[in-house]
Protein backbone atom coordinates (compact mmCIF):
# COMPACT_ATOMS: atom_id res chain seq x y z
CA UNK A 1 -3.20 -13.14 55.50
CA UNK A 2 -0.12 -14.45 53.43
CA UNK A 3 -0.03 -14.19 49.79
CA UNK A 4 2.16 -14.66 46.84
CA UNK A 5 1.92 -11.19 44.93
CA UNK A 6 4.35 -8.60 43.37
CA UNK A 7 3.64 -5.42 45.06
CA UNK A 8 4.55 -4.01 48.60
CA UNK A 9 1.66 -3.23 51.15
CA UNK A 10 2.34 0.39 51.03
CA UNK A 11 1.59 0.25 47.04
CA UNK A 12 -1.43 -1.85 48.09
CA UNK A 13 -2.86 1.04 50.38
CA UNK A 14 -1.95 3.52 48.09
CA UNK A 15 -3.41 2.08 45.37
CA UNK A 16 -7.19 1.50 47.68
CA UNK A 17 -7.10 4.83 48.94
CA UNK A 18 -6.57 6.48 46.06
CA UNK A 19 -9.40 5.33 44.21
CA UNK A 20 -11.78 5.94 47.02
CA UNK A 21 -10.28 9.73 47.60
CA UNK A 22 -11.29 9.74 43.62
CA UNK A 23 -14.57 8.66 43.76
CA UNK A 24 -15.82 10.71 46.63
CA UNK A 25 -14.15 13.81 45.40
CA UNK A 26 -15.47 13.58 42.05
CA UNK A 27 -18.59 11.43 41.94
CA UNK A 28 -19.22 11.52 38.52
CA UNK A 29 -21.67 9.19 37.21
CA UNK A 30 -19.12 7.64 34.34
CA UNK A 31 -16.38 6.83 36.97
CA UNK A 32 -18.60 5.68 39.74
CA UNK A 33 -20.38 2.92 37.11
CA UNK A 34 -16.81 1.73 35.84
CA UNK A 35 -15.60 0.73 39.28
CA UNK A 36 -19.05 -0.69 39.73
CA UNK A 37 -18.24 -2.80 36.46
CA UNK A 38 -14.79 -3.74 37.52
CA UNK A 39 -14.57 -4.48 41.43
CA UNK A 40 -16.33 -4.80 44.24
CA UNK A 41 -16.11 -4.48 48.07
CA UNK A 42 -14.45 -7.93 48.41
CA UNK A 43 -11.39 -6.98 46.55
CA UNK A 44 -10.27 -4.18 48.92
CA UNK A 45 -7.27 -5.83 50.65
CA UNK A 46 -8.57 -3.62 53.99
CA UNK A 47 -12.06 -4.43 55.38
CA UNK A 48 -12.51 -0.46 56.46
CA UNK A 49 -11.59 0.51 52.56
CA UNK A 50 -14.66 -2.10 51.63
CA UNK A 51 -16.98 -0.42 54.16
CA UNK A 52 -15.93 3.34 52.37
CA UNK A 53 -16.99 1.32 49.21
CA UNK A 54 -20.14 0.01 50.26
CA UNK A 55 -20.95 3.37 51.75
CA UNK A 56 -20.19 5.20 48.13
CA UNK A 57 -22.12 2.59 45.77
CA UNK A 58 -25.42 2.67 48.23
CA UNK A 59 -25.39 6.70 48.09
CA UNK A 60 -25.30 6.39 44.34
CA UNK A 61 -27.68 3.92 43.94
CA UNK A 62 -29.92 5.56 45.91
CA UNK A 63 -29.41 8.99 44.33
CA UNK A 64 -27.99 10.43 47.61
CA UNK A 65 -25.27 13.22 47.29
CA UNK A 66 -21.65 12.01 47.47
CA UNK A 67 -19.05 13.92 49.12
CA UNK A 68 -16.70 13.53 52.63
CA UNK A 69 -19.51 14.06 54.65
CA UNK A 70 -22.14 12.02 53.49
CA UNK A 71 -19.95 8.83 53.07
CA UNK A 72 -18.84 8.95 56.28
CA UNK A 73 -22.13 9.56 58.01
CA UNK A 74 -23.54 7.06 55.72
CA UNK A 75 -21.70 3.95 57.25
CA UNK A 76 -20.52 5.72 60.97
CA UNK A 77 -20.67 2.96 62.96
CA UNK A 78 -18.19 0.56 60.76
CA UNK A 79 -16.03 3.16 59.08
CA UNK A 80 -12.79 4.26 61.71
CA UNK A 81 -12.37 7.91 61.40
CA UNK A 82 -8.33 7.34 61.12
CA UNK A 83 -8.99 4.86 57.92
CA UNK A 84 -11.42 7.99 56.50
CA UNK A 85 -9.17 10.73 57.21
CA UNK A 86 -6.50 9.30 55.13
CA UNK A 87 -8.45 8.46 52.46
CA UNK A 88 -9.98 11.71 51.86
CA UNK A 89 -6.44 12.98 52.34
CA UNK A 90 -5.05 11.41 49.32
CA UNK A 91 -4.92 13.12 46.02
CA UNK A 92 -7.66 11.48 43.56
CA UNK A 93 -6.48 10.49 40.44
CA UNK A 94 -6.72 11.92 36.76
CA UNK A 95 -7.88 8.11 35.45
CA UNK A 96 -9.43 5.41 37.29
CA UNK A 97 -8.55 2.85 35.09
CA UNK A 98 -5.85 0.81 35.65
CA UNK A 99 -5.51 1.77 39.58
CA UNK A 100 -9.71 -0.50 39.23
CA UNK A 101 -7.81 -3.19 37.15
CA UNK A 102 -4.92 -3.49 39.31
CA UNK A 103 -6.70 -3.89 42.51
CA UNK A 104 -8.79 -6.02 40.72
CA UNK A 105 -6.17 -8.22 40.21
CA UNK A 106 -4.11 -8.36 42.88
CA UNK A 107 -7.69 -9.47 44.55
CA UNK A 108 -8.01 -12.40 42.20
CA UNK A 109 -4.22 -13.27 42.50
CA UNK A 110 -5.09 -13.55 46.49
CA UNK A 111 -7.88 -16.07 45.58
CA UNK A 112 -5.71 -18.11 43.18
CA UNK A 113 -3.09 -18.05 45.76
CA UNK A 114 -5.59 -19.89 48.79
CA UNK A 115 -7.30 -21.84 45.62
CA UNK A 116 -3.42 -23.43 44.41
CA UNK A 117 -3.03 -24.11 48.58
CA UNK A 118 -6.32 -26.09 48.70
CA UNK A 119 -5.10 -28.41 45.26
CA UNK A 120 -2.43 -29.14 46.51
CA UNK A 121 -3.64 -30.61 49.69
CA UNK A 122 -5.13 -33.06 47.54
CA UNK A 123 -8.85 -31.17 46.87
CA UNK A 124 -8.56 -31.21 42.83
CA UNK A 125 -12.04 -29.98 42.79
CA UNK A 126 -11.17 -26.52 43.05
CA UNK A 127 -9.01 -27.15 39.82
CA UNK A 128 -12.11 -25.41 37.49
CA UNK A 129 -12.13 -22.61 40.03
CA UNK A 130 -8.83 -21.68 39.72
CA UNK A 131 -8.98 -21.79 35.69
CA UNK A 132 -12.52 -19.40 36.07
CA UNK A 133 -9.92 -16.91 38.12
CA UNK A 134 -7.10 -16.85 35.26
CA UNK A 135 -9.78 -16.05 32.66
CA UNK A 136 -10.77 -13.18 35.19
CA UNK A 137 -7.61 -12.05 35.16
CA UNK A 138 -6.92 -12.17 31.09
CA UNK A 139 -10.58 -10.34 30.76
CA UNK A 140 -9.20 -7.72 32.83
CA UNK A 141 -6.19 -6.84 31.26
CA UNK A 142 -7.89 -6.75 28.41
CA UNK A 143 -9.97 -3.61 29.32
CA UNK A 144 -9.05 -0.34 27.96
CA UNK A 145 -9.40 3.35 29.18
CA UNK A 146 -11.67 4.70 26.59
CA UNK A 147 -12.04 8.21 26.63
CA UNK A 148 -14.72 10.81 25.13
CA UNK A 149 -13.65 12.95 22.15
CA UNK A 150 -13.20 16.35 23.49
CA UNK A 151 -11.89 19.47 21.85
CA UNK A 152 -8.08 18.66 22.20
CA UNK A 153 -8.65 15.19 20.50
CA UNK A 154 -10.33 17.00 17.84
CA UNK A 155 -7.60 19.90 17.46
CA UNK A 156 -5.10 16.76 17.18
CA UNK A 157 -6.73 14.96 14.05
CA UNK A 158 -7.84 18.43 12.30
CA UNK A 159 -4.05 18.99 12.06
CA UNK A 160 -3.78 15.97 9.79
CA UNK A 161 -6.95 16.25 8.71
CA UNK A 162 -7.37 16.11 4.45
CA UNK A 163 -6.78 19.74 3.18
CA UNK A 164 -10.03 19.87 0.69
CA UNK A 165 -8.64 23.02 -0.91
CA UNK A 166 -5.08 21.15 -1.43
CA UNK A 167 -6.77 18.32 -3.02
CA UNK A 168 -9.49 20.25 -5.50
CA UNK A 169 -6.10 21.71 -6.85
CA UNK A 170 -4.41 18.28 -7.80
CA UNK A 171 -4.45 17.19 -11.20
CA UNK A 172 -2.89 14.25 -12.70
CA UNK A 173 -0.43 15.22 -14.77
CA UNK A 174 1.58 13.30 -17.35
CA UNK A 175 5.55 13.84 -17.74
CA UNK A 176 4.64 11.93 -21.39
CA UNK A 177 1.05 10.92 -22.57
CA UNK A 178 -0.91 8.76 -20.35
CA UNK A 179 2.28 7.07 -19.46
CA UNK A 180 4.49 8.26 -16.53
CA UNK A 181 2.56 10.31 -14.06
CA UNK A 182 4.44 13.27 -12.58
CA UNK A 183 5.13 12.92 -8.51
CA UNK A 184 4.41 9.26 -8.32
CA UNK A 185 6.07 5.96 -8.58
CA UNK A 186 6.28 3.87 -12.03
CA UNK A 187 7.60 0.05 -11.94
CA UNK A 188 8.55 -0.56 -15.45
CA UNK A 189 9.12 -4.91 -15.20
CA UNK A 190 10.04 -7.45 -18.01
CA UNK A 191 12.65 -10.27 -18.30
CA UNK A 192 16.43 -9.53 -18.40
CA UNK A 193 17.66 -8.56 -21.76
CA UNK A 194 14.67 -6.93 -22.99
CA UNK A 195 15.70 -3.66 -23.15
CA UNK A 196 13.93 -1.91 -19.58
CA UNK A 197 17.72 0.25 -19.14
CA UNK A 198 17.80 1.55 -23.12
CA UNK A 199 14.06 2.56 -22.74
CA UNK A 200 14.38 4.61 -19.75
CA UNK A 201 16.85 6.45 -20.46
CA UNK A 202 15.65 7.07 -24.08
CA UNK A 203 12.79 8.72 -21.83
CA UNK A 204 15.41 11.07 -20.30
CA UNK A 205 16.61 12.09 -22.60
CA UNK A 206 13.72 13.08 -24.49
CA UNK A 207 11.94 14.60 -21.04
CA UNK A 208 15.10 16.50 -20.97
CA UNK A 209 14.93 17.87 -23.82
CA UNK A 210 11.31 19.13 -23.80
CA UNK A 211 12.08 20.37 -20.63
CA UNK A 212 9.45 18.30 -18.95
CA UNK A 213 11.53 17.72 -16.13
CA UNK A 214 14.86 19.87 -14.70
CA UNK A 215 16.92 17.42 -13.65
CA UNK A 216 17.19 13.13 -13.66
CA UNK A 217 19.16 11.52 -11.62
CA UNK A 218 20.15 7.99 -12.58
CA UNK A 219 21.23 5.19 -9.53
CA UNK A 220 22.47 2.42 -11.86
CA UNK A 221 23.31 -0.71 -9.67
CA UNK A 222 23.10 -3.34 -12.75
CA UNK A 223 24.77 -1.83 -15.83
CA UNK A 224 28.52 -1.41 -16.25
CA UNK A 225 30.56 1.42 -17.50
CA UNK A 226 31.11 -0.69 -20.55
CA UNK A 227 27.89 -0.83 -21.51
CA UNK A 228 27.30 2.51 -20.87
CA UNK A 229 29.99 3.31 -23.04
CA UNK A 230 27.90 1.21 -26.01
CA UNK A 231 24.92 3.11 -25.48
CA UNK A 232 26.33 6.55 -25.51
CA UNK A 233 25.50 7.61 -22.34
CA UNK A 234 28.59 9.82 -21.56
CA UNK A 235 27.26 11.50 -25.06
CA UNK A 236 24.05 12.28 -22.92
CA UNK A 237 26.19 13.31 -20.16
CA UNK A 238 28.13 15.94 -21.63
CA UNK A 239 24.82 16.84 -23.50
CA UNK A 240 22.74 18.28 -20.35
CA UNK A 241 25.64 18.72 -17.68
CA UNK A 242 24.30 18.65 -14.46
CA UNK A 243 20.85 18.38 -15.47
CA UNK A 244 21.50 14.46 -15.82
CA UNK A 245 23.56 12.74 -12.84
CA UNK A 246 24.41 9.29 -13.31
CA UNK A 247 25.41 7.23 -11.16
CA UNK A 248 27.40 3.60 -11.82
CA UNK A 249 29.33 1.17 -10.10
CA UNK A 250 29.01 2.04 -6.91
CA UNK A 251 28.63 0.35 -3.57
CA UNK A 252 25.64 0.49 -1.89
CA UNK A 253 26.96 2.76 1.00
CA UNK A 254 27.47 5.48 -1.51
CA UNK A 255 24.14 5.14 -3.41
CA UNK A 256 22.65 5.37 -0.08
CA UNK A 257 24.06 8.05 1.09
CA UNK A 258 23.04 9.86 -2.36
CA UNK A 259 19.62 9.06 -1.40
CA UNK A 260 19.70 10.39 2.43
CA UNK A 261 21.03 13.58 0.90
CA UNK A 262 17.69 13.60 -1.72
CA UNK A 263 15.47 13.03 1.48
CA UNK A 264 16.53 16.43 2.55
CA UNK A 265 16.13 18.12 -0.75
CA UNK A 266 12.80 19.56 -1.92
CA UNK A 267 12.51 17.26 -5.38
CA UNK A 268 10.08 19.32 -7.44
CA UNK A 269 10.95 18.74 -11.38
CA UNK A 270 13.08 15.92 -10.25
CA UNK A 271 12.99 12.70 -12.36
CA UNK A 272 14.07 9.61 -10.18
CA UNK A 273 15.22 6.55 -11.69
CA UNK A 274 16.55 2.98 -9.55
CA UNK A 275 17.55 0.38 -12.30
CA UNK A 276 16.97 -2.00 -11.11
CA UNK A 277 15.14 -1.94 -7.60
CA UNK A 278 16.57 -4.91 -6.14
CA UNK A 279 20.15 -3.84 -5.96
CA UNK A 280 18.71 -1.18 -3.08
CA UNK A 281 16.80 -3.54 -0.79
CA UNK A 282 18.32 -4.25 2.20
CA UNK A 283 17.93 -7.75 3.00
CA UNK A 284 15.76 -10.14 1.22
CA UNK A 285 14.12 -8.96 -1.95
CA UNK A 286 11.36 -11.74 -1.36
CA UNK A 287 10.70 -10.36 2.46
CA UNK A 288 7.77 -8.08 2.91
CA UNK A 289 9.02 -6.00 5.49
CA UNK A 290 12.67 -5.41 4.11
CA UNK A 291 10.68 -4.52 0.66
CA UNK A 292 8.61 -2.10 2.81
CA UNK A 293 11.37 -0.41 3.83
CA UNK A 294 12.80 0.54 0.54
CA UNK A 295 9.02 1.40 -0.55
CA UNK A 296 8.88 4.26 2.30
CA UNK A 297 12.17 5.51 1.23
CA UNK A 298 10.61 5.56 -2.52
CA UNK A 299 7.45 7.63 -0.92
CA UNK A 300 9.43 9.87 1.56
CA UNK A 301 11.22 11.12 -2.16
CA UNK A 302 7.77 11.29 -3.35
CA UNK A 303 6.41 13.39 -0.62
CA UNK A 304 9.47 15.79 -1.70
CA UNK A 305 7.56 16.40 -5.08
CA UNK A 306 9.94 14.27 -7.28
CA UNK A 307 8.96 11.61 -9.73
CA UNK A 308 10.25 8.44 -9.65
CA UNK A 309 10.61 5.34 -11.89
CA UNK A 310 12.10 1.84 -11.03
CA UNK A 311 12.80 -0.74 -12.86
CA UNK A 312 12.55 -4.54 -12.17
CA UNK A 313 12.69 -8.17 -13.03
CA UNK A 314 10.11 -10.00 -13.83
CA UNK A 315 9.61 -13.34 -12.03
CA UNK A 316 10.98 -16.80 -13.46
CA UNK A 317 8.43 -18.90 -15.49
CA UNK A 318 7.02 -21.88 -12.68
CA UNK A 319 4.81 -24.30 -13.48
CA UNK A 320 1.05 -23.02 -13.91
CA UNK A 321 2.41 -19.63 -12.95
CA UNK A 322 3.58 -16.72 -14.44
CA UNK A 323 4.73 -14.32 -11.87
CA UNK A 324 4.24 -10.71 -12.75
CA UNK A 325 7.65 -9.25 -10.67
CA UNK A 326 10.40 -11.16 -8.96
CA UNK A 327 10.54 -10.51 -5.40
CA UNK A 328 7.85 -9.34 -2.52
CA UNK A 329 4.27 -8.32 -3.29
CA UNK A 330 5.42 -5.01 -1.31
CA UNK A 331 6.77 -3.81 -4.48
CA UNK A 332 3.44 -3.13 -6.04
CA UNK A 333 1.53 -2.17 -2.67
CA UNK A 334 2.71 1.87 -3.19
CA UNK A 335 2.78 2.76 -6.74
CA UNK A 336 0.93 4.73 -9.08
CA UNK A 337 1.20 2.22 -12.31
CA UNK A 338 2.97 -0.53 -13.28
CA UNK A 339 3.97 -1.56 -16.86
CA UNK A 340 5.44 -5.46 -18.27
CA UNK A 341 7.90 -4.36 -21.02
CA UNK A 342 7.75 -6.90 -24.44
CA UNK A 343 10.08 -6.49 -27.62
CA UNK A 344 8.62 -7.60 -30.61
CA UNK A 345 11.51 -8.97 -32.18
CA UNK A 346 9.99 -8.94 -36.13
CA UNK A 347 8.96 -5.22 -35.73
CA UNK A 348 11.88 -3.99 -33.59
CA UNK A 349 9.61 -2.79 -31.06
CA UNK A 350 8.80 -2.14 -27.52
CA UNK A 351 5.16 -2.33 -26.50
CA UNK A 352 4.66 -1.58 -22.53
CA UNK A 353 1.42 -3.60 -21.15
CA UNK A 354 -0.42 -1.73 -17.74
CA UNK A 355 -0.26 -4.62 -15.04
CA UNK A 356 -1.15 -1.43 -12.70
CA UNK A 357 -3.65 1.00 -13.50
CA UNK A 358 -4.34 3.46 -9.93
CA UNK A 359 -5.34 6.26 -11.21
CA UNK A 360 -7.57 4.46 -13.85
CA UNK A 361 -5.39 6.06 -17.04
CA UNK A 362 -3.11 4.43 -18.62
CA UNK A 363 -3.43 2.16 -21.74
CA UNK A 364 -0.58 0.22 -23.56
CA UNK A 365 1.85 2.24 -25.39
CA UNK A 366 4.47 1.37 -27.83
CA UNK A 367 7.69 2.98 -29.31
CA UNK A 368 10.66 2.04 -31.81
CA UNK A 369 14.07 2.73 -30.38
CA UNK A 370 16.25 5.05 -32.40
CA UNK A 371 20.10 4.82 -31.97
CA UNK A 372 20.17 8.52 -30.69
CA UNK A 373 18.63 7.55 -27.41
CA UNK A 374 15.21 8.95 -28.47
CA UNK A 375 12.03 7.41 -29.06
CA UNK A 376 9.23 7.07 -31.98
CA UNK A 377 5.65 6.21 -30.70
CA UNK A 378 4.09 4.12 -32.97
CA UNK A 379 0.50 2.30 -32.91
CA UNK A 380 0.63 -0.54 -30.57
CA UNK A 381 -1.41 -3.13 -33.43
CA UNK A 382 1.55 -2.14 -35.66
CA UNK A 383 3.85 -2.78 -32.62
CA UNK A 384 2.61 -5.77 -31.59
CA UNK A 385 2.34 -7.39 -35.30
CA UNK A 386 4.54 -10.23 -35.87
CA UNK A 387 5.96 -11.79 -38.80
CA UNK A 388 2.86 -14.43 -39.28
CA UNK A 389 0.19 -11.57 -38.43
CA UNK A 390 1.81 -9.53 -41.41
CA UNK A 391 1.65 -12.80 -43.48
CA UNK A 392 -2.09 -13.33 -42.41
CA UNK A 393 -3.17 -9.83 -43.11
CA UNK A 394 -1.42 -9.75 -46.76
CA UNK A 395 -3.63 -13.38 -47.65
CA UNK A 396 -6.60 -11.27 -46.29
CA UNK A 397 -5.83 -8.24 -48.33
CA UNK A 398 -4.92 -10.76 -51.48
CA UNK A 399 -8.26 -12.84 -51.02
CA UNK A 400 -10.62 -9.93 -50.98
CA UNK A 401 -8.80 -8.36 -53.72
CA UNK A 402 -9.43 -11.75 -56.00
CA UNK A 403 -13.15 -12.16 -54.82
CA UNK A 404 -15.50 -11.41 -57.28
CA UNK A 405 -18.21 -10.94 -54.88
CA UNK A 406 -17.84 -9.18 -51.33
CA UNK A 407 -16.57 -12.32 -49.04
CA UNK A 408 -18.13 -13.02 -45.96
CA UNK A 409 -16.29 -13.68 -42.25
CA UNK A 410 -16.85 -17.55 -42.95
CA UNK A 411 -15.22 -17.02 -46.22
CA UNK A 412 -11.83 -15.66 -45.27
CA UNK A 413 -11.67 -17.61 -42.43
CA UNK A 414 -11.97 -21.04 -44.42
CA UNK A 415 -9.92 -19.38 -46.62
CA UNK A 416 -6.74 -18.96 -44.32
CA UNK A 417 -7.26 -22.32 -42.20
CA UNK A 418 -7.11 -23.99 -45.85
CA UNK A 419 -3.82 -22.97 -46.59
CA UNK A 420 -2.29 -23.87 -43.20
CA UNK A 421 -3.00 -20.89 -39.93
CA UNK A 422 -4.27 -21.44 -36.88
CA UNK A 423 -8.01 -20.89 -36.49
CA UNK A 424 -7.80 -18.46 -33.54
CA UNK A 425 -4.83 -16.82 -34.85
CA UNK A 426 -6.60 -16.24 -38.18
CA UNK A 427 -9.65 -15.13 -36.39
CA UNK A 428 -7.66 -12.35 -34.02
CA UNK A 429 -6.05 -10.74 -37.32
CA UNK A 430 -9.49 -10.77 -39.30
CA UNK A 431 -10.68 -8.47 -36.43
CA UNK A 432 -8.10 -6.57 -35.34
CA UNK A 433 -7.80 -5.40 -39.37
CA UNK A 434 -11.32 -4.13 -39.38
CA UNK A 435 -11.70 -0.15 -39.89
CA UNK A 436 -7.70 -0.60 -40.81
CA UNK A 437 -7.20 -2.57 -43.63
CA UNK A 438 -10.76 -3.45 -44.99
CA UNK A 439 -14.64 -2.57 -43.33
CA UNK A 440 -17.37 -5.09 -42.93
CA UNK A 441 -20.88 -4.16 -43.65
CA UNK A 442 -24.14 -6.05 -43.54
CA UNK A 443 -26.44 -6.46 -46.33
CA UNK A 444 -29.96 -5.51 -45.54
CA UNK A 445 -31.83 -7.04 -48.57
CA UNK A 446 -29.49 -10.75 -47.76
CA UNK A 447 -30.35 -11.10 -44.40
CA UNK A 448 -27.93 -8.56 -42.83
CA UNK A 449 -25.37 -10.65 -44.30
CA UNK A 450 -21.95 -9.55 -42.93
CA UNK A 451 -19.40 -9.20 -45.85
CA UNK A 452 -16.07 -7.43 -46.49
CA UNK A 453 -14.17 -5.09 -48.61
CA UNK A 454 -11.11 -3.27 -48.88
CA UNK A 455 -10.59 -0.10 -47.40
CA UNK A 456 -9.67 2.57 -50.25
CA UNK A 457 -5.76 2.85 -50.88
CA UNK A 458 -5.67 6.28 -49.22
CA UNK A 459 -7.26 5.42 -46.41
CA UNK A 460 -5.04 2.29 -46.15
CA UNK A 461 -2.23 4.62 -46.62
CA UNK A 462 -3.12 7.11 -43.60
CA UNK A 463 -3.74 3.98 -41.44
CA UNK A 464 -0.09 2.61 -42.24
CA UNK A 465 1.09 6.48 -41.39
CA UNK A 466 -0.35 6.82 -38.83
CA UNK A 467 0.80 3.35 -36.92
CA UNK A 468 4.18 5.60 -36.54
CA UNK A 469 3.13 8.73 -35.32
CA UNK A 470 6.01 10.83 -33.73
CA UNK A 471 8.87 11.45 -31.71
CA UNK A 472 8.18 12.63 -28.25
């Protein structure tokens, strides 16, 4: 018989006699039903190799012992003792497998091969038959070698297995309040300009000095020396030595190789910061994959116990859509927690909002920037209080002061939209100044009437204290 195929007759016979040799030297039950499931006598190229078949399958099927005897006895007057002795000659195999699905289809490639010969003679009725073979074909490639667990399997995944004694002895831990969380990644992200750079290193500085950390190290791919220069950096610099590396305007082969040397080093105590993250993608910023790259580089320095920050851009205002980051979603895939950085411009103050919250901890936080590169937490109402809230708060404070009875909410609210604010605007500060500025109570014997007074001046005064609280 001619036929178109890709493999020699001597990988043909080696191929049939090895799965027989396999099957009657180890007649296991799990073996014998997958070349049950997979071929049958027909697809042996070599009519004596379908008779050993036959022979095999009826012993099993009729619960009869299978070994180089029985076979051969079983089917004596077909089977040629030359044709047995080499099969039983040949060494079986480890896995079944793919020797079943390649005989398998080198028997359907024989059938598409005398199928194709009869269309194109003209007889385009076989042209379903031949498309029934080609699924064959697909649905046999497509079946795997699936193998039981045993004990090496399971020796394989215990050694990466989660360490339950390693993981009872992790703690979150905080380099600063519920705010940067030591040996993880923190995106800090707002617009250009709003002060992300000063911030950080304020942070630094301070972690520096309380000797949260041992040792920053500072790749600076967006700020020149200049401006550097303005913000006193070289005082920092000369302040901690070592302790504080920063590095500036240089190319991207050099900040790279400063990183493959860190993803040697063991990082504990190490505080990591990129400003900003885009200048150390390679590639496309807004491409997953080359995001996903720098990510794993972010996580190998992780793994070495150091703690690292980055800081990006947030995305250009588009119509209906405010994007949180500029850039690939990758960026936010592998971090800890995220924060969008606002300046309030009345208050002089920085309020950072959690976009990303992991670990479930972090709340908005809020400092003033002081000109020795340090930083004053204050209350984040206080922070976030702009010229007009002041303004609203004052009327409040003014109205309730000139009231001769105890106003009520509808009071002070007609109050302030009489004389010119915004309804919801009004409404926010009115709440937001409870337990703060004045209380509301209800009035039992006037139908739990809701009405307001001032807060005493002392407690005013610890309020307003207390809205700046400390330096780190």
């Amino acid at each position: 018989m001619e036929f178109n195929t890709k493999y020699s007759f001597d990988c043909l016979i080696g191929i049939e006699r090895a799965i027989l040799s396999t099957l009657i030297s180890y007649p296991e039950v799990d073996k014998i039903n997958e070349a049950i499931s997979i071929i049958d006598s027909n697809d042996f190229y070599f009519e004596q190799h379908g008779f050993i078949f036959n022979s095999i399958v009826d012993q099993y099927k009729n619960d009869r012992p299978i070994d180089e005897k029985t076979v051969y006895l079983r089917n004596q007057v077909k089977i040629q003792e030359n044709f047995y002795i080499d099969v039983i000659t040949t060494t079986p195999l480890s896995s079944l497998t793919d020797y079943l699905k390649m005989l398998k289809i080198y028997s359907l490639e024989r059938q598409i091969t005398v199928i194709a010969s009869k269309i194109k003679e003209g007889n385009f009725q076989y042209i379903n038959d031949l498309q029934i073979l080609q699924d064959k074909i697909q649905s046999i490639k497509e079946i795997k070698d699936l193998k039981l667990i045993d004990d090496k399997f399971e020796a394989f995944i215990s050694k990466y297995d989660l360490n339950t004694e390693k993981i009872k002895n992790k703690q979150i831990e905080f380099l600063y309040d519920d705010f940067i969380i030591k040996n993880d990644i923190t995106s800090i992200i707002s617009l250009p300009g709003v002060g992300k750079s000063l911030i950080t290193i304020s942070l630094c500085n301070m972690l520096l000095n309380e000797n949260k950390i041992e040792r920053v190290l500072y790749l600076d791919g967006d700020n020149s020396e200049v401006t550097l220069n303005s913000r006193n950096i070289h005082i920092l610099k000369e302040k901690f030595g070592n302790r504080l590396n920063y590095f500036v305007e240089l190319n991207s082969k050099t900040l790279f190789q400063i990183i493959n040397e860190l993803k040697k080093k063991d990082l504990k105590d190490f505080l990591i910061i990129f400003d900003s993250i885009k200048n150390f993608v390679i590639g496309d910023r807004n491409s997953h994959k080359d995001v996903t790259e720098l990510m794993n580089i972010l996580k190998e320095l992780r793994k070495n116990n150091a703690t690292i920050i980055f800081l990006h851009h947030q995305g250009k205002l588009q119509k209906d859509f405010n994007p949180e980051f500029a850039g690939s979603s990758a960026f936010a895939e592998d971090i800890a927690s995220s924060f969008i950085l606002k300046k309030n411009e009345d208050k002089q103050t920085f309020i950072l909002i959690p976009s990303k919250n992991r670990n479930n901890t972090s709340n908005h936080i809020a400092f003033k920037y002081n000109p020795d590169n340090t930083l004053t937490k204050v209350d984040v109402d206080y922070a976030m209080e702009t010229k007009e809230d002041f303004e609203i708060k004052e009327e409040i404070i003014k109205f309730i002061t000139s009231c001769k009875e105890k106003p009520k909410y509808s009071d002070i609210l007609s109050f302030l939209i009489d004389i010119g604010y915004n309804k919801d605007k009004a409404n926010k500060i009115i709440q937001s100044g409870k337990d703060k500025h004045w209380k509301a109570t209800r009035v039992p014997k006037q139908n739990n009437k809701l009405v307001f007074e001032l807060l005493n001046t002392s407690d005013r005064q610890d309020n307003q204290d207390n809205s700046i609280n400390r330096v780190l």
